[in-house]
ModelCIF file with pLDDT and N, C-alpha, C, O atoms, coordinates in Angstrom:
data_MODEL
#
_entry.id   MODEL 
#
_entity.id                         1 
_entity.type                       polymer 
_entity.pdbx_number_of_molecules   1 
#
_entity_poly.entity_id                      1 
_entity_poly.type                           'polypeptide(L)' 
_entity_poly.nstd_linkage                   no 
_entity_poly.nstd_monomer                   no 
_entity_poly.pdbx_seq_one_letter_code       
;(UNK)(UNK)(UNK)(UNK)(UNK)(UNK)(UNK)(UNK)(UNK)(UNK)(UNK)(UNK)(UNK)(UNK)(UNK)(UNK)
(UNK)(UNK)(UNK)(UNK)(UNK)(UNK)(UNK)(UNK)(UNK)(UNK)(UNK)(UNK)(UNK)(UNK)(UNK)(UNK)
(UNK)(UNK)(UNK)(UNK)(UNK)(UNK)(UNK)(UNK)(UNK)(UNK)(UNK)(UNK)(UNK)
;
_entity_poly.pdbx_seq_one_letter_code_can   XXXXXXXXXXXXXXXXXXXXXXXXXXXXXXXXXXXXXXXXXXXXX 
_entity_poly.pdbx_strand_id                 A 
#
loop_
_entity_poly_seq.entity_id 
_entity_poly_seq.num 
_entity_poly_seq.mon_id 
_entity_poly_seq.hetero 
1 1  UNK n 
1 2  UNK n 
1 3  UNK n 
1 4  UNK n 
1 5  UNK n 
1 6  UNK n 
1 7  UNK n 
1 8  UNK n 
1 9  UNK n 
1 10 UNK n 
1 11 UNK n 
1 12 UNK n 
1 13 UNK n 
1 14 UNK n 
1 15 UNK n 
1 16 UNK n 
1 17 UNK n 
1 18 UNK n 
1 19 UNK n 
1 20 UNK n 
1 21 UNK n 
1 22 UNK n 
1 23 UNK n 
1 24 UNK n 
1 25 UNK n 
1 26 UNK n 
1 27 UNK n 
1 28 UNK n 
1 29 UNK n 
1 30 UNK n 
1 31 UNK n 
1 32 UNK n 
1 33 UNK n 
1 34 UNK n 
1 35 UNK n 
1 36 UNK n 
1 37 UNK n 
1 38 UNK n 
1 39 UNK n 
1 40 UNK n 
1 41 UNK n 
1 42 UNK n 
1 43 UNK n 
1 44 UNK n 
1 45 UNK n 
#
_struct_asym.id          A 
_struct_asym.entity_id   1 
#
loop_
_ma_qa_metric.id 
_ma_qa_metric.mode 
_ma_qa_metric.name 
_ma_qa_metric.software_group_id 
_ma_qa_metric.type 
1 global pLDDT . pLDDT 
2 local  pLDDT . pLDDT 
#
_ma_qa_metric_global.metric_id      1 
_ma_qa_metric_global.metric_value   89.38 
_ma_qa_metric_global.model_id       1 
_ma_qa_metric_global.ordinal_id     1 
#
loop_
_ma_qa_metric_local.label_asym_id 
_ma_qa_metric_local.label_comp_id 
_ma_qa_metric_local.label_seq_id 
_ma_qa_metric_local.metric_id 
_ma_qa_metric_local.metric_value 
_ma_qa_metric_local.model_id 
_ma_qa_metric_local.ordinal_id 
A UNK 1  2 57.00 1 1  
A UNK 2  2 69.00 1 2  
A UNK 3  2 74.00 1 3  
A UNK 4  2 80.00 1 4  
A UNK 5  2 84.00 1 5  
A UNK 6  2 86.00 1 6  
A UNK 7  2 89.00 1 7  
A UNK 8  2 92.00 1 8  
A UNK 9  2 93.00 1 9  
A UNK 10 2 94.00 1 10 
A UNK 11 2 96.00 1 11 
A UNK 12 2 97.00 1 12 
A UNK 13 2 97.00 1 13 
A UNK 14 2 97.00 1 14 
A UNK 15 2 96.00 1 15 
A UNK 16 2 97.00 1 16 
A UNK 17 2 97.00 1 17 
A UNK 18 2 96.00 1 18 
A UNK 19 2 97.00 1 19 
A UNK 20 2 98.00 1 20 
A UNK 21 2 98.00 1 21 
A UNK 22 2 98.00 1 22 
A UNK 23 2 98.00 1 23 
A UNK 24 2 95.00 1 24 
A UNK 25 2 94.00 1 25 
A UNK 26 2 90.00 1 26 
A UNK 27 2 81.00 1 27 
A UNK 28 2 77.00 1 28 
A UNK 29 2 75.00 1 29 
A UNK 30 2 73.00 1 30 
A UNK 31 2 75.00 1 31 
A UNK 32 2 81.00 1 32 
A UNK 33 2 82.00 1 33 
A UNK 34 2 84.00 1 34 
A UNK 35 2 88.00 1 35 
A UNK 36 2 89.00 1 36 
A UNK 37 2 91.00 1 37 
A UNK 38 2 92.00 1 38 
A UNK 39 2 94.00 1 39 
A UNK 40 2 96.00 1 40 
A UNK 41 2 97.00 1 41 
A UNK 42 2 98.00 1 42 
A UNK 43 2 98.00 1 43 
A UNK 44 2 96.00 1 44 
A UNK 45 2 96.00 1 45 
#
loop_
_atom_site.group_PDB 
_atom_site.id 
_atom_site.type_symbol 
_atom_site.label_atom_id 
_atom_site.label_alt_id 
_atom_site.label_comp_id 
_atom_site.label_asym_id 
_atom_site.label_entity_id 
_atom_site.label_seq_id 
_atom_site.pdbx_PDB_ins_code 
_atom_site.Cartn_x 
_atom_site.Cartn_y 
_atom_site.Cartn_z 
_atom_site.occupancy 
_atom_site.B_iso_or_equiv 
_atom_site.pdbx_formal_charge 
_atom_site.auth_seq_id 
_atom_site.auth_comp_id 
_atom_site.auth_asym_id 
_atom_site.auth_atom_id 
_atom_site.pdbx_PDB_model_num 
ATOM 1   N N  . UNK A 1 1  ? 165.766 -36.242 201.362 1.00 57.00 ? 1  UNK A N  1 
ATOM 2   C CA . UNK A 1 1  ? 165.928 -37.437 200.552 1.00 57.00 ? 1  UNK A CA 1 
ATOM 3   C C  . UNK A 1 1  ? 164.644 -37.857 199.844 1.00 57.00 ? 1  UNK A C  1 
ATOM 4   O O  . UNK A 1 1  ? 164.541 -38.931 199.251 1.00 57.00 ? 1  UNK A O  1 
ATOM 5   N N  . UNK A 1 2  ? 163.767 -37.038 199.930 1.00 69.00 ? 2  UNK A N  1 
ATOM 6   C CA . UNK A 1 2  ? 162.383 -37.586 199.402 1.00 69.00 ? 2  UNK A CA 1 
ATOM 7   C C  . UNK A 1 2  ? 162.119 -36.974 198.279 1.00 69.00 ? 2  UNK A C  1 
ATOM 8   O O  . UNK A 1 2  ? 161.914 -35.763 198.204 1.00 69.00 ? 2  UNK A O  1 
ATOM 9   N N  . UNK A 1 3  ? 162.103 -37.841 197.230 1.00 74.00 ? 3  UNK A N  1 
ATOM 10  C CA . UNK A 1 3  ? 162.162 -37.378 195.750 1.00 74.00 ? 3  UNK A CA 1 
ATOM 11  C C  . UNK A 1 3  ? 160.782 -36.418 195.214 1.00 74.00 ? 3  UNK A C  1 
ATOM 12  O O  . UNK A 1 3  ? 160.685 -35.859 194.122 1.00 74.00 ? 3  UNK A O  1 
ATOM 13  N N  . UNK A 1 4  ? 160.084 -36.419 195.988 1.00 80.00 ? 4  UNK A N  1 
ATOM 14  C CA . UNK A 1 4  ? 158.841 -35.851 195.589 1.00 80.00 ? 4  UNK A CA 1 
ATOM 15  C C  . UNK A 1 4  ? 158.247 -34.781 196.327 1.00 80.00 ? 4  UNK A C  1 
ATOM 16  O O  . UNK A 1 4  ? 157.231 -34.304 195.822 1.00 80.00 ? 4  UNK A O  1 
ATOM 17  N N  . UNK A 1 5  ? 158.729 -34.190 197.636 1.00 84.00 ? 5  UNK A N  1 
ATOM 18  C CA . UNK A 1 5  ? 158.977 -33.555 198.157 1.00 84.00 ? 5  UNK A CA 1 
ATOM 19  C C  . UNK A 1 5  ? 159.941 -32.395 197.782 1.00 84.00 ? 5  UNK A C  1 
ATOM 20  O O  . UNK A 1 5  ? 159.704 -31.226 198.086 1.00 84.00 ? 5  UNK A O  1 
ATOM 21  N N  . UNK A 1 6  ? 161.208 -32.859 196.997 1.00 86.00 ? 6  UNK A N  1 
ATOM 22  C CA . UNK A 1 6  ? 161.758 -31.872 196.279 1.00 86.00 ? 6  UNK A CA 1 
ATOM 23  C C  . UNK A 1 6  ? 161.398 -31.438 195.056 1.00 86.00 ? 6  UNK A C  1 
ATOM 24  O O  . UNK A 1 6  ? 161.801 -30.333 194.691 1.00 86.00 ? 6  UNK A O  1 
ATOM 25  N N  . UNK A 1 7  ? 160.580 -32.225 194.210 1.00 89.00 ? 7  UNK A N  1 
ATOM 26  C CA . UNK A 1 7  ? 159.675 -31.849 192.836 1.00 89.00 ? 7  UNK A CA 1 
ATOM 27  C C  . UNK A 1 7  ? 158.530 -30.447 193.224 1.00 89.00 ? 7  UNK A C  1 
ATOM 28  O O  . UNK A 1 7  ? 158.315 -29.523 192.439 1.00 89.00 ? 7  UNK A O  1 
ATOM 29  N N  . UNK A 1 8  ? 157.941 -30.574 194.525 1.00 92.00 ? 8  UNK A N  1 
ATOM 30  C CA . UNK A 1 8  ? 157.259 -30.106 194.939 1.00 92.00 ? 8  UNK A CA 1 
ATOM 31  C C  . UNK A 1 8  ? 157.715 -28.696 195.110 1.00 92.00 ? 8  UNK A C  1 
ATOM 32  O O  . UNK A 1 8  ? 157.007 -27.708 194.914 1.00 92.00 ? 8  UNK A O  1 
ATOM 33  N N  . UNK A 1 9  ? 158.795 -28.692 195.442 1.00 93.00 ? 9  UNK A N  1 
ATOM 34  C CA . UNK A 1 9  ? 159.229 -27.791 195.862 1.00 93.00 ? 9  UNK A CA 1 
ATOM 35  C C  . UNK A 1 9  ? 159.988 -26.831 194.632 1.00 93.00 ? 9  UNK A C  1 
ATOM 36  O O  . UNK A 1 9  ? 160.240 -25.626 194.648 1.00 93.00 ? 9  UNK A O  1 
ATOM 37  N N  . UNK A 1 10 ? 160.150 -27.488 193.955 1.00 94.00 ? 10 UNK A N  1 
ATOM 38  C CA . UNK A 1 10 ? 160.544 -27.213 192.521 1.00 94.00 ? 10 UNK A CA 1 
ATOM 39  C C  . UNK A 1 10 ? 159.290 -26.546 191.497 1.00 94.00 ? 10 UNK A C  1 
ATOM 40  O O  . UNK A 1 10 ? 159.410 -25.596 190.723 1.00 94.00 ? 10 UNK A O  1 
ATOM 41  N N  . UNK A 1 11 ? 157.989 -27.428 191.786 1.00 96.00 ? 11 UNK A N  1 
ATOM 42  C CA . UNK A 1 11 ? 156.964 -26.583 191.565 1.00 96.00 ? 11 UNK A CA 1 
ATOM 43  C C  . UNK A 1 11 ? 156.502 -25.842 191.734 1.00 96.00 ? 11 UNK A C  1 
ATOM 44  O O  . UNK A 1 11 ? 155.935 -25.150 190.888 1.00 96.00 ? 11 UNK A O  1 
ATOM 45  N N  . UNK A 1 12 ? 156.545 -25.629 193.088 1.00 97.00 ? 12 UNK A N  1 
ATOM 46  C CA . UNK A 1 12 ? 156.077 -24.411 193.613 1.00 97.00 ? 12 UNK A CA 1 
ATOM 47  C C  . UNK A 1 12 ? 156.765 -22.911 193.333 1.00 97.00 ? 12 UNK A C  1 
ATOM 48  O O  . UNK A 1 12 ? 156.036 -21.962 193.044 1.00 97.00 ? 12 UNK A O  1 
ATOM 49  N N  . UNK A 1 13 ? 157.911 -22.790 193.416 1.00 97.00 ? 13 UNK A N  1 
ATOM 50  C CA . UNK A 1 13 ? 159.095 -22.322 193.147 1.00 97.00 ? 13 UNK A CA 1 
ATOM 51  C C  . UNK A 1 13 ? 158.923 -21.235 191.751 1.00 97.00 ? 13 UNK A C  1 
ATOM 52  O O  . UNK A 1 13 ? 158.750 -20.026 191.597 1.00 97.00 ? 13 UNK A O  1 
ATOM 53  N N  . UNK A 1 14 ? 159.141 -22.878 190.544 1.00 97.00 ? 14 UNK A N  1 
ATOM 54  C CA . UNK A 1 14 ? 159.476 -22.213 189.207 1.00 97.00 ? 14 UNK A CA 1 
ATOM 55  C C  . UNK A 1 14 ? 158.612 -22.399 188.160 1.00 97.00 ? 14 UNK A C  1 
ATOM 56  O O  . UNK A 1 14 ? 158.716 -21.971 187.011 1.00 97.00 ? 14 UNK A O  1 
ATOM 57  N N  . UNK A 1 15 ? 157.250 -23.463 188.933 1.00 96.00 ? 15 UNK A N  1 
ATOM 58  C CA . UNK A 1 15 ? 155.922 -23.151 187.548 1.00 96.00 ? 15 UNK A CA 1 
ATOM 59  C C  . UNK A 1 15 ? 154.799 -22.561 187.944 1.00 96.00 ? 15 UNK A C  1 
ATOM 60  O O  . UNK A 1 15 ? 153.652 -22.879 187.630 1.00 96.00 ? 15 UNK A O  1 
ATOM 61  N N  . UNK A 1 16 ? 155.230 -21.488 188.807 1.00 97.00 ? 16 UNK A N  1 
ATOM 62  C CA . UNK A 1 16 ? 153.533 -20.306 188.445 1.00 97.00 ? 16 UNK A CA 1 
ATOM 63  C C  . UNK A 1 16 ? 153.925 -19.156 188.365 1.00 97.00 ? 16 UNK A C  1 
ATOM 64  O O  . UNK A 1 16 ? 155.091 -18.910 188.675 1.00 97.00 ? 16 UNK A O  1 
ATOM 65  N N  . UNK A 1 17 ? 153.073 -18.150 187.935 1.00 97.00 ? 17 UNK A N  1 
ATOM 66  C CA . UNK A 1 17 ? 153.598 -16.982 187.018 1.00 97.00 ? 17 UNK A CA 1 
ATOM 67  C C  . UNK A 1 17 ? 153.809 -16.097 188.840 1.00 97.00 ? 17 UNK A C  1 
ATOM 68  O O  . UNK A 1 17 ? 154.493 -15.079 188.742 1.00 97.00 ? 17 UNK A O  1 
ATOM 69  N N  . UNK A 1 18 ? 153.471 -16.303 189.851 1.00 96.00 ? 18 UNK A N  1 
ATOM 70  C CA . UNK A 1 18 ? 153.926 -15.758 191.112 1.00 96.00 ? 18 UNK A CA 1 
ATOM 71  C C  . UNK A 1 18 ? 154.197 -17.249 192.309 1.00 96.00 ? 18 UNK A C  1 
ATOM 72  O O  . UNK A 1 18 ? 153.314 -17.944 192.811 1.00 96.00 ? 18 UNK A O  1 
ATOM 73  N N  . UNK A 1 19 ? 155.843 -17.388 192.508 1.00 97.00 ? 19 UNK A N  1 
ATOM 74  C CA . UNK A 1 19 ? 155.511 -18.508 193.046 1.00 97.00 ? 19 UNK A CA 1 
ATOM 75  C C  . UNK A 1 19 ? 155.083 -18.998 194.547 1.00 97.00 ? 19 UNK A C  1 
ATOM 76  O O  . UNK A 1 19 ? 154.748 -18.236 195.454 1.00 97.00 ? 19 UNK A O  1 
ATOM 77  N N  . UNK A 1 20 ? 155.130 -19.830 194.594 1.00 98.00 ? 20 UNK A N  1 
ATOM 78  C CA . UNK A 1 20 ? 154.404 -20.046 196.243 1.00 98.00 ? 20 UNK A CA 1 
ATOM 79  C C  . UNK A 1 20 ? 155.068 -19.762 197.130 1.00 98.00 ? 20 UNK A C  1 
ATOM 80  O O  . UNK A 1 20 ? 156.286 -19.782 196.947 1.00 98.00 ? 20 UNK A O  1 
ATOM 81  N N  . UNK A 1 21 ? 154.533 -19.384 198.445 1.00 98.00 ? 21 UNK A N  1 
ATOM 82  C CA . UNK A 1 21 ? 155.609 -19.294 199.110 1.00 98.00 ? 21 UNK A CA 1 
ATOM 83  C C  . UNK A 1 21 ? 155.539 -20.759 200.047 1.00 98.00 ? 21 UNK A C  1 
ATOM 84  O O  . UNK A 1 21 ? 154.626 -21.572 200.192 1.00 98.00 ? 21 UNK A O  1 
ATOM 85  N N  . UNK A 1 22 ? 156.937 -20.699 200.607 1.00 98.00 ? 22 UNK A N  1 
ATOM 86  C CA . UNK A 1 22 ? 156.534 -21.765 201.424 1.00 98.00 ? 22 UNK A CA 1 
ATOM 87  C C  . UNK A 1 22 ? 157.183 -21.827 203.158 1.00 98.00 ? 22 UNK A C  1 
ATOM 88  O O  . UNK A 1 22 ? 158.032 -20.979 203.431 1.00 98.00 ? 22 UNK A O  1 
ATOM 89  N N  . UNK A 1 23 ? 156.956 -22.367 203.759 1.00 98.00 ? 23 UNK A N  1 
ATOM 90  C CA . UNK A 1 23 ? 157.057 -22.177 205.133 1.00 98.00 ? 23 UNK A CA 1 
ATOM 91  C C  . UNK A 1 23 ? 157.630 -23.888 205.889 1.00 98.00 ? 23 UNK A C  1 
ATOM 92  O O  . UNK A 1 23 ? 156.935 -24.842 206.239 1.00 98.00 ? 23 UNK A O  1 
ATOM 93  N N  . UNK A 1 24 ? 158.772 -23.751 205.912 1.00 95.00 ? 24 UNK A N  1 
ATOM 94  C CA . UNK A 1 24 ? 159.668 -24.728 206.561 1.00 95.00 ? 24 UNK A CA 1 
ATOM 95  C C  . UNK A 1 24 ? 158.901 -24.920 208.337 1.00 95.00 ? 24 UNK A C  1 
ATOM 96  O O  . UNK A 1 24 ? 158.625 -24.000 209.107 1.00 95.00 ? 24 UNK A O  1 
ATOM 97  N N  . UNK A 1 25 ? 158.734 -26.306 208.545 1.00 94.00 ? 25 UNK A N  1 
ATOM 98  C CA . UNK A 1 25 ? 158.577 -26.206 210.231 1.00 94.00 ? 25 UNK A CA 1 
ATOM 99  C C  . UNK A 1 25 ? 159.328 -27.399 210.535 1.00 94.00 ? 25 UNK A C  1 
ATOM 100 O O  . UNK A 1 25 ? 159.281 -28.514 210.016 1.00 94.00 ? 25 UNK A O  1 
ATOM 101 N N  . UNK A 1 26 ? 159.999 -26.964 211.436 1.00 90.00 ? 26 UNK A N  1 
ATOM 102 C CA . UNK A 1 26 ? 161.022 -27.451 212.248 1.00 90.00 ? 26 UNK A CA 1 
ATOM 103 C C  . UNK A 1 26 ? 159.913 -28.624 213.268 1.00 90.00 ? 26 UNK A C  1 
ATOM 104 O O  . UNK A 1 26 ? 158.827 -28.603 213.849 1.00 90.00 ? 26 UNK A O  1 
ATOM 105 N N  . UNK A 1 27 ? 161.035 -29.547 212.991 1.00 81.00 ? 27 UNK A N  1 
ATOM 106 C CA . UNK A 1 27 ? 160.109 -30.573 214.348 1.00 81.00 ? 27 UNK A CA 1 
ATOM 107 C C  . UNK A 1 27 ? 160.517 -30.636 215.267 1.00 81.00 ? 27 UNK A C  1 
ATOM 108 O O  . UNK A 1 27 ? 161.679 -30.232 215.235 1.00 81.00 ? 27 UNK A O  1 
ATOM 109 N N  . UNK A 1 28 ? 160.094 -31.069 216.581 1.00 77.00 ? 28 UNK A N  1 
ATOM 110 C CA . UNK A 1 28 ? 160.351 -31.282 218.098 1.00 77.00 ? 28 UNK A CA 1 
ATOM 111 C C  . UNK A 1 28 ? 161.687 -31.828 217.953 1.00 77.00 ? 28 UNK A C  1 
ATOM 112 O O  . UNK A 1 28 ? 162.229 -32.358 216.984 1.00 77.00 ? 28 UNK A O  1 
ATOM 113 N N  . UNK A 1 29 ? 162.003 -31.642 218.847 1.00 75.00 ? 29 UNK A N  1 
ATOM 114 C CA . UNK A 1 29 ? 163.733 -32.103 219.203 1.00 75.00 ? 29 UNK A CA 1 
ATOM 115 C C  . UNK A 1 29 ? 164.437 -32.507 217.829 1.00 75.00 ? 29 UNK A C  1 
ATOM 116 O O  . UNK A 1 29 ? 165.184 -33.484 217.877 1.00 75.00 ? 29 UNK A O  1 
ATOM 117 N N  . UNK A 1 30 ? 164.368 -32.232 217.318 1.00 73.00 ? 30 UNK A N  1 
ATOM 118 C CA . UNK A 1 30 ? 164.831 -32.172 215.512 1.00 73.00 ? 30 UNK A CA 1 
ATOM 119 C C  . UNK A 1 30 ? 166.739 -32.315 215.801 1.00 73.00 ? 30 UNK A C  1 
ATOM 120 O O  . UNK A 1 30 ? 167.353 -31.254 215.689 1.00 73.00 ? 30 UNK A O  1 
ATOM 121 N N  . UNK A 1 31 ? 167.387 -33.314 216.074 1.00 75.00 ? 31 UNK A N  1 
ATOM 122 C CA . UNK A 1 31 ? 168.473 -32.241 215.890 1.00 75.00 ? 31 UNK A CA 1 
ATOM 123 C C  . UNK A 1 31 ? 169.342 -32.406 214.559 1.00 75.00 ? 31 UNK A C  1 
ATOM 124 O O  . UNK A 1 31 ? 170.488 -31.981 214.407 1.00 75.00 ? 31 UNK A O  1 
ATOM 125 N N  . UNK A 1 32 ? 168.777 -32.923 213.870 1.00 81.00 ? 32 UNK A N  1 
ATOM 126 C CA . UNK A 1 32 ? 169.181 -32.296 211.986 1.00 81.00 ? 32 UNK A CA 1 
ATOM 127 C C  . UNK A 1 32 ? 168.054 -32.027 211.431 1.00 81.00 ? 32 UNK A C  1 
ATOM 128 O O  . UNK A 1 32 ? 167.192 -32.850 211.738 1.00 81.00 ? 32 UNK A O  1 
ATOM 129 N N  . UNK A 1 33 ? 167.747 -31.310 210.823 1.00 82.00 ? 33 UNK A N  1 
ATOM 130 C CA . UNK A 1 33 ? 166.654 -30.636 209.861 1.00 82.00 ? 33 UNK A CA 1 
ATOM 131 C C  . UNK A 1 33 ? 167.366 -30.455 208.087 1.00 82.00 ? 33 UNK A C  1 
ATOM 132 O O  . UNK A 1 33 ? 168.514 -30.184 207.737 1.00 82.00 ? 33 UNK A O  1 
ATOM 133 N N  . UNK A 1 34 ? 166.253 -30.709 207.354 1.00 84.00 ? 34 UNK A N  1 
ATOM 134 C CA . UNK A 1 34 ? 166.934 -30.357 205.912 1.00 84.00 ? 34 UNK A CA 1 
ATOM 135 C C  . UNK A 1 34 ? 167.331 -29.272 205.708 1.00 84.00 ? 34 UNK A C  1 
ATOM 136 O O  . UNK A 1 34 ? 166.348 -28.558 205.904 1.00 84.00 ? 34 UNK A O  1 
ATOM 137 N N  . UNK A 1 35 ? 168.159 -28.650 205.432 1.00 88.00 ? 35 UNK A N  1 
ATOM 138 C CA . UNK A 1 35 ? 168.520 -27.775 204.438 1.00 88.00 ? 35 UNK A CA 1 
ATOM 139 C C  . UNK A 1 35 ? 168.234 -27.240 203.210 1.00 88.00 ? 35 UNK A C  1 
ATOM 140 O O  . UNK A 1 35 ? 168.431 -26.081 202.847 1.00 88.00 ? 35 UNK A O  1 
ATOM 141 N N  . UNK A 1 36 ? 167.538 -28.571 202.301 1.00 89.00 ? 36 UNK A N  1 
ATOM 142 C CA . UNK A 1 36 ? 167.083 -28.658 201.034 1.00 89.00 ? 36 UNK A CA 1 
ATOM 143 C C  . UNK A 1 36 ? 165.737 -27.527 201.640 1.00 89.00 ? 36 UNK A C  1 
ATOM 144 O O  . UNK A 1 36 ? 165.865 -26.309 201.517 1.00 89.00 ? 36 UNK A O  1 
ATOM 145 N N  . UNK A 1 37 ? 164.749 -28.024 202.152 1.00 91.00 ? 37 UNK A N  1 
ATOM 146 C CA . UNK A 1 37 ? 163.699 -27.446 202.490 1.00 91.00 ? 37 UNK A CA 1 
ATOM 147 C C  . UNK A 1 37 ? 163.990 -26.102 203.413 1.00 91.00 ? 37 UNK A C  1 
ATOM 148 O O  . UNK A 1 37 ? 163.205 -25.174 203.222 1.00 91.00 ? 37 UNK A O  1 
ATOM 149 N N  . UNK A 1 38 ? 164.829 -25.938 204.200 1.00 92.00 ? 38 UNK A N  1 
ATOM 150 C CA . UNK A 1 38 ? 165.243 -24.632 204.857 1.00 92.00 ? 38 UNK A CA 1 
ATOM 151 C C  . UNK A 1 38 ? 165.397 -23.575 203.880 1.00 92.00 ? 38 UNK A C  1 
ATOM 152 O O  . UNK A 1 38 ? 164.692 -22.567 203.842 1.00 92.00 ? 38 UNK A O  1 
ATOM 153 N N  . UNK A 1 39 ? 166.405 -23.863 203.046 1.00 94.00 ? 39 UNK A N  1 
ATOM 154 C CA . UNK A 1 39 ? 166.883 -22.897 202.265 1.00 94.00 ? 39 UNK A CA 1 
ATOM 155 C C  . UNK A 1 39 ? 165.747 -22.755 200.611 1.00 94.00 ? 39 UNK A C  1 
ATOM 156 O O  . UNK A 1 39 ? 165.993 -22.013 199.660 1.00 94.00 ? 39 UNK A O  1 
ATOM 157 N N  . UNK A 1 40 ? 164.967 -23.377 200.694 1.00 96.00 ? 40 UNK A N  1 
ATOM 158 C CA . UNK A 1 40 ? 163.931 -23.168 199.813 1.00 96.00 ? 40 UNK A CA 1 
ATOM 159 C C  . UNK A 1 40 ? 162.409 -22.594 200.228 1.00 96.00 ? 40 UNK A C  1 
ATOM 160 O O  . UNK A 1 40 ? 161.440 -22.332 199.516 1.00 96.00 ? 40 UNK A O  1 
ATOM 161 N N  . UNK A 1 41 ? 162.640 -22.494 201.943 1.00 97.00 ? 41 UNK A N  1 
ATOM 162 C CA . UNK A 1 41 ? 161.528 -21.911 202.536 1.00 97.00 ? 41 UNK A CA 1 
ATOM 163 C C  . UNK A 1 41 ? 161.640 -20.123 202.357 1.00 97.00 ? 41 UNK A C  1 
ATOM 164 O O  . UNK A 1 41 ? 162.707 -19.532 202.189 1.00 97.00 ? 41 UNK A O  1 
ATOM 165 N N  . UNK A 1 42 ? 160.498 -19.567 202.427 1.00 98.00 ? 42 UNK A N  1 
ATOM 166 C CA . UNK A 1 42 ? 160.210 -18.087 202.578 1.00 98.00 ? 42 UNK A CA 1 
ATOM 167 C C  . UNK A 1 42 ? 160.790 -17.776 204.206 1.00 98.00 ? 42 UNK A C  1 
ATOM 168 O O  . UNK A 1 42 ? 161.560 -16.916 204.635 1.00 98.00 ? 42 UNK A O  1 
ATOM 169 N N  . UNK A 1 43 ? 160.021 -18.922 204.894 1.00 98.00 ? 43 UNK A N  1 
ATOM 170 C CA . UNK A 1 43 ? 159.742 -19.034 206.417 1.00 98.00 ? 43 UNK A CA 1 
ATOM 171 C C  . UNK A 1 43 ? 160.444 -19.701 207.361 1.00 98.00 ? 43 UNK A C  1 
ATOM 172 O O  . UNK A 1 43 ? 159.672 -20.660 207.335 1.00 98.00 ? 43 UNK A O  1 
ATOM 173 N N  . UNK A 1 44 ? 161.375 -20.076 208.309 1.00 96.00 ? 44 UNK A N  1 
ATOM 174 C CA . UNK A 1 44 ? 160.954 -20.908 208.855 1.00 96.00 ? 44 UNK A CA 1 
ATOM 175 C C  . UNK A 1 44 ? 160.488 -21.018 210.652 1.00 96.00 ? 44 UNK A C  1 
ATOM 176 O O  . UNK A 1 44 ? 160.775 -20.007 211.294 1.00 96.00 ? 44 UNK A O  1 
ATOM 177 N N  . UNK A 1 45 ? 160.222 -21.467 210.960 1.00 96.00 ? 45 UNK A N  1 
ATOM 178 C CA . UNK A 1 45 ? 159.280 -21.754 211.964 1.00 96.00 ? 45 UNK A CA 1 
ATOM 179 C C  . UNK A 1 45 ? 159.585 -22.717 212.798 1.00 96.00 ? 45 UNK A C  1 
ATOM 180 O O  . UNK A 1 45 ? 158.807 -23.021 213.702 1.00 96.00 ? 45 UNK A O  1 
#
C-alpha cells in the first residue's frame, strides 16, 4: 500500500539500461507479506 515503495520498485525495474535486482525479506512472524514486492523480487528471503 505504500505509494512510493512501489515507484521504487518501478524504478528499479524499468529505468536503467540493466535493471536492479531486488531482494524481498520476509519479516518475523509475518503472516501476510506483499505480493506486490514478492513477485517483483529477484529474491526472496
Amino acid at each position: 500500500y505504500s505509494k512510493w515503495i512501489n515507484k521504487e520498485i518501478e524504478i528499479a525495474k524499468k529505468e536503467f539500461n540493466t535493471p536492479k535486482k531486488i531482494i524481498a525479506i520476509e519479516p518475523w512472524d509475518a503472516k501476510k507479506t506483499s505480493s506486490v514486492v514478492k513477485n517483483a523480487a529477484d529474491e526472496i528471503v
